[in-house]
C-alpha atoms as a PDB file:
ATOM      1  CA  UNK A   1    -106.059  -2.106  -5.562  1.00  0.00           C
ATOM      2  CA  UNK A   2    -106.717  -5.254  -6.953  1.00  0.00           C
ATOM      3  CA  UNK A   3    -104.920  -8.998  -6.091  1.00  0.00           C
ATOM      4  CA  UNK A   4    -102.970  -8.394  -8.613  1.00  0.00           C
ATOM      5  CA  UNK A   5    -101.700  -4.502  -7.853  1.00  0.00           C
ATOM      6  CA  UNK A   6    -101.089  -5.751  -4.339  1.00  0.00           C
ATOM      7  CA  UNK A   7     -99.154  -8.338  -5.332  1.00  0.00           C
ATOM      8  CA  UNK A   8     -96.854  -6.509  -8.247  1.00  0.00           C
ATOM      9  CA  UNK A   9     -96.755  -4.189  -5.073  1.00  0.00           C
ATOM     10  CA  UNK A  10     -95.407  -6.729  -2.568  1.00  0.00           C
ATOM     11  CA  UNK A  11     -93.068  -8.277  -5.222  1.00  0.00           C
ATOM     12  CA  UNK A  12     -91.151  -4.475  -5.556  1.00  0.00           C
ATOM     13  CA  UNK A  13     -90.389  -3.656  -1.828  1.00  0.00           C
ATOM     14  CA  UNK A  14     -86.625  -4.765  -0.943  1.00  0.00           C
ATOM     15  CA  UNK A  15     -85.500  -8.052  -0.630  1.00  0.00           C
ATOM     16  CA  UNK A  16     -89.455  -9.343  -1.539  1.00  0.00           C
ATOM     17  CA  UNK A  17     -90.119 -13.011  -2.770  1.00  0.00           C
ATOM     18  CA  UNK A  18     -93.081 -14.866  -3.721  1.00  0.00           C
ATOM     19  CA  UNK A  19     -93.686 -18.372  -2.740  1.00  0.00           C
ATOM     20  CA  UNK A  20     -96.816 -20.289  -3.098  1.00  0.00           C
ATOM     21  CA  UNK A  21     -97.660 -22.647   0.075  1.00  0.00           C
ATOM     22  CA  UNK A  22    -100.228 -24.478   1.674  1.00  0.00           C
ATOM     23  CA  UNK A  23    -102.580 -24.556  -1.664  1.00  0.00           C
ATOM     24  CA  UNK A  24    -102.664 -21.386  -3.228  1.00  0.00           C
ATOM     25  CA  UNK A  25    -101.371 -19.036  -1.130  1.00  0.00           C
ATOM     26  CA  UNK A  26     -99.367 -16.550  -2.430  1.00  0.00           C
ATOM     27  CA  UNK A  27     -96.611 -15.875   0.161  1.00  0.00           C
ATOM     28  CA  UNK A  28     -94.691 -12.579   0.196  1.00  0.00           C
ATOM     29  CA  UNK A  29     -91.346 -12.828   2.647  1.00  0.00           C
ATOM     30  CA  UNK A  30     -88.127 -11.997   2.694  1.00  0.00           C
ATOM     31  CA  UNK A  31     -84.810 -13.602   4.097  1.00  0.00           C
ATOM     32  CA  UNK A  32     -86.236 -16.821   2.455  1.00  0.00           C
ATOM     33  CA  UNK A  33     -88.882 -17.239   5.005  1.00  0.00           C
ATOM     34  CA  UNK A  34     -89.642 -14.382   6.906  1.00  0.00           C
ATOM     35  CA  UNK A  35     -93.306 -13.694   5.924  1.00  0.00           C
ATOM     36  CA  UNK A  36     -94.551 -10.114   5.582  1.00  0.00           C
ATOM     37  CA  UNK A  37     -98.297 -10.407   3.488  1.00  0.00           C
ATOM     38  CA  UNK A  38    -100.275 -13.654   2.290  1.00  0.00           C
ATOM     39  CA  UNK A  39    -102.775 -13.254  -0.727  1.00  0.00           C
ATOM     40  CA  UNK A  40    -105.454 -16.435  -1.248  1.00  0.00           C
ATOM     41  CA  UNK A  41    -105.209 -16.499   2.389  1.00  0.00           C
ATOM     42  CA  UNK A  42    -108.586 -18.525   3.290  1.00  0.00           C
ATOM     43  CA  UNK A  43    -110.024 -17.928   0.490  1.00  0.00           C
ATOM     44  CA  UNK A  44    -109.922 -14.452  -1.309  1.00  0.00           C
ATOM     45  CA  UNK A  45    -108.367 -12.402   1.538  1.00  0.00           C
ATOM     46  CA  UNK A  46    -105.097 -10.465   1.968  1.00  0.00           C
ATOM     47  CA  UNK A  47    -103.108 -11.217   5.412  1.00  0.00           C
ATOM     48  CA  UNK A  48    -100.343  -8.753   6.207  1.00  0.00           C
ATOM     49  CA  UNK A  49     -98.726  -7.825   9.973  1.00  0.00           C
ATOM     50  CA  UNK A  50     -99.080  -4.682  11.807  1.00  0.00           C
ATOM     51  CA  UNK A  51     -97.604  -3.112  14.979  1.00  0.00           C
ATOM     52  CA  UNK A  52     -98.515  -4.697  18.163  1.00  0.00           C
ATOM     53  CA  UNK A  53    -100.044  -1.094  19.360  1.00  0.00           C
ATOM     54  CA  UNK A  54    -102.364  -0.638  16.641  1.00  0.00           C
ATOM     55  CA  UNK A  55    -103.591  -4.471  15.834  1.00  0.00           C
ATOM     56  CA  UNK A  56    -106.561  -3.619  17.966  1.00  0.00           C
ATOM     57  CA  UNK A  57    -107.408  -0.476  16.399  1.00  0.00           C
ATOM     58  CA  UNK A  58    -107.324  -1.848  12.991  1.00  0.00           C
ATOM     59  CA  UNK A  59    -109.587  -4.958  13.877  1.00  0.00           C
ATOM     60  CA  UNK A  60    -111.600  -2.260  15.386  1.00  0.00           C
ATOM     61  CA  UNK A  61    -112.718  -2.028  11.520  1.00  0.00           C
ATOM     62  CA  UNK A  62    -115.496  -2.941   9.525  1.00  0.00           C
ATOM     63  CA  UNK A  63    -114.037  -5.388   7.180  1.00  0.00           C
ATOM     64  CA  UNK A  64    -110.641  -5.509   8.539  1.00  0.00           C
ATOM     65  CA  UNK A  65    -110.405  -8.438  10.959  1.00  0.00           C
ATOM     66  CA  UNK A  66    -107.719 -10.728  12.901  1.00  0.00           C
ATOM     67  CA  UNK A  67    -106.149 -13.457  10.566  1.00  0.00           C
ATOM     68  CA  UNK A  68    -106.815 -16.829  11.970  1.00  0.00           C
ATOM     69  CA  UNK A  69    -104.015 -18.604  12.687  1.00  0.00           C
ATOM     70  CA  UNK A  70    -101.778 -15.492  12.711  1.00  0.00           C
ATOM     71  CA  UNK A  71    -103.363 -13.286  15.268  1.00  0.00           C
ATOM     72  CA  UNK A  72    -101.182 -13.776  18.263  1.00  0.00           C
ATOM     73  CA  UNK A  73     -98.403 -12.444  15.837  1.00  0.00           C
ATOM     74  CA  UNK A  74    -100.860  -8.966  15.498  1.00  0.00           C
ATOM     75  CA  UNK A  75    -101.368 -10.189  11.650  1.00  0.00           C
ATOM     76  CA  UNK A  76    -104.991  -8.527  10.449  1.00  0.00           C
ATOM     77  CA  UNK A  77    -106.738 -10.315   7.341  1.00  0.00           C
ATOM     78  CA  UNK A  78    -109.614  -8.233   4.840  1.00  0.00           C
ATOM     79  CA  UNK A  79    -110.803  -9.133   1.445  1.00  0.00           C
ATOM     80  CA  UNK A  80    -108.190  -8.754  -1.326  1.00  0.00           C
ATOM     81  CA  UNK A  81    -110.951  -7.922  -3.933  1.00  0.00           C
ATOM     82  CA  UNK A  82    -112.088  -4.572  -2.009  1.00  0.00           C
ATOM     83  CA  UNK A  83    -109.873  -3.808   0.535  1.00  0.00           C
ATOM     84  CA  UNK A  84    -111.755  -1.851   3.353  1.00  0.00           C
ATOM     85  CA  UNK A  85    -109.005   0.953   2.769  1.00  0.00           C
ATOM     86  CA  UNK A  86    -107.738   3.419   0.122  1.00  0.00           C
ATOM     87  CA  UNK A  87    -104.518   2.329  -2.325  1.00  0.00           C
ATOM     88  CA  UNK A  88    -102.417   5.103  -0.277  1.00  0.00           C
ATOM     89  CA  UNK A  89    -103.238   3.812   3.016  1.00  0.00           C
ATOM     90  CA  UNK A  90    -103.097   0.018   2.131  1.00  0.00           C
ATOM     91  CA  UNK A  91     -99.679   0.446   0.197  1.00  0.00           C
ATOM     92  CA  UNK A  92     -98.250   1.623   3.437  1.00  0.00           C
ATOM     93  CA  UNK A  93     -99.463  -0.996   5.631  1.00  0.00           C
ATOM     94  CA  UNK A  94     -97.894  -3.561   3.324  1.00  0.00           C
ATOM     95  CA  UNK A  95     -94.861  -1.375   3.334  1.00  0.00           C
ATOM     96  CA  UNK A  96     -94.888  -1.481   7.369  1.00  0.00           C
ATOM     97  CA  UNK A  97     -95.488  -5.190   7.328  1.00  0.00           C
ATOM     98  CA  UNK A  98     -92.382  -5.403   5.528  1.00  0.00           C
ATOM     99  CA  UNK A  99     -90.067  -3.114   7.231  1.00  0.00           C
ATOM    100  CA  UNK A 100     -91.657  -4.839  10.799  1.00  0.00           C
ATOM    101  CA  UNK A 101     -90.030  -8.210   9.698  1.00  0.00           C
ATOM    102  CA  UNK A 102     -87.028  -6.724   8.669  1.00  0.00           C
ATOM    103  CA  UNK A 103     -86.185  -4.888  11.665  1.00  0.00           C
ATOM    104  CA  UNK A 104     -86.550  -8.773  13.302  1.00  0.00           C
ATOM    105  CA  UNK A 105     -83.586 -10.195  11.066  1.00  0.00           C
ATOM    106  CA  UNK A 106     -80.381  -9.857  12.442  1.00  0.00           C
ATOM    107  CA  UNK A 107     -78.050  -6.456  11.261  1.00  0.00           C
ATOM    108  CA  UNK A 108     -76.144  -7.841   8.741  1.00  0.00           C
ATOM    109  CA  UNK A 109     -79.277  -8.932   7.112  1.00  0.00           C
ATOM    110  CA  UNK A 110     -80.916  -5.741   7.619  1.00  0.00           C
ATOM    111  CA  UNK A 111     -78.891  -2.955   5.925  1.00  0.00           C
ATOM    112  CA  UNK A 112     -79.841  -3.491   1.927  1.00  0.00           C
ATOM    113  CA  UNK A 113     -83.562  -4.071   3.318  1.00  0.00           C
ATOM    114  CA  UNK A 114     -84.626  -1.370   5.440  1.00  0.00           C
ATOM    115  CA  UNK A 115     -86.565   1.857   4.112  1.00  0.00           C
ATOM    116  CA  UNK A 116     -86.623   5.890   5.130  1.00  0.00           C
ATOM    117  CA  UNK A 117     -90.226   5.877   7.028  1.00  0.00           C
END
């Protein structure tokens, strides 16, 4: 996928916003400010979150790596351009990035956001 993909991609899941902050980052969140993926994070790299279980697994990865900063929150970081993964596989990280945060926002919030995994 390229910066652009992912971010159409981002932009489509429930509830999704894009905000640009701190430069030229390209913020995805929802709720207003409840991040889920940063693109032109630190340069040319995509940062999204992933489940506390796996983060070490996936930074386990050549090319996939913890996102300064955002680490102690289990948030990995790779190059955008050529993302160490397939499209499949990278869609649904991004797609479990998102549904991570949402499960955080209270109830009310929740129902018109959440997803069938």
């Amino acid at each position: 996928m390229t910066p652009e993909e992912i971010a159409a991609f981002c932009l489509q899941l429930p509830g999704a916003r894009l905000d640009f902050k701190w430069g030229s980052n390209q913020v995805f969140s929802v709720a207003h400010n409840k991040m889920f993926a940063i693109l032109n994070f630190l340069g040319d790299n995509l940062a999204f979150k992933v489940d506390d279980s796996l983060f070490l697994g996936y930074t386990d990865r050549p090319g996939v790596r913890p996102a300064p900063y955002l680490a102690r929150a289990h948030w990995i970081s790779m190059n955008a351009s050529q993302p160490p993964m397939g499209d499949a596989e990278l869609r649904e990280l991004i797609t479990r990035s998102h549904q991570l945060v949402v499960r955080r926002l209270p109830k009310r919030q929740q129902v018109s956001l959440l997803l069938d995994l």
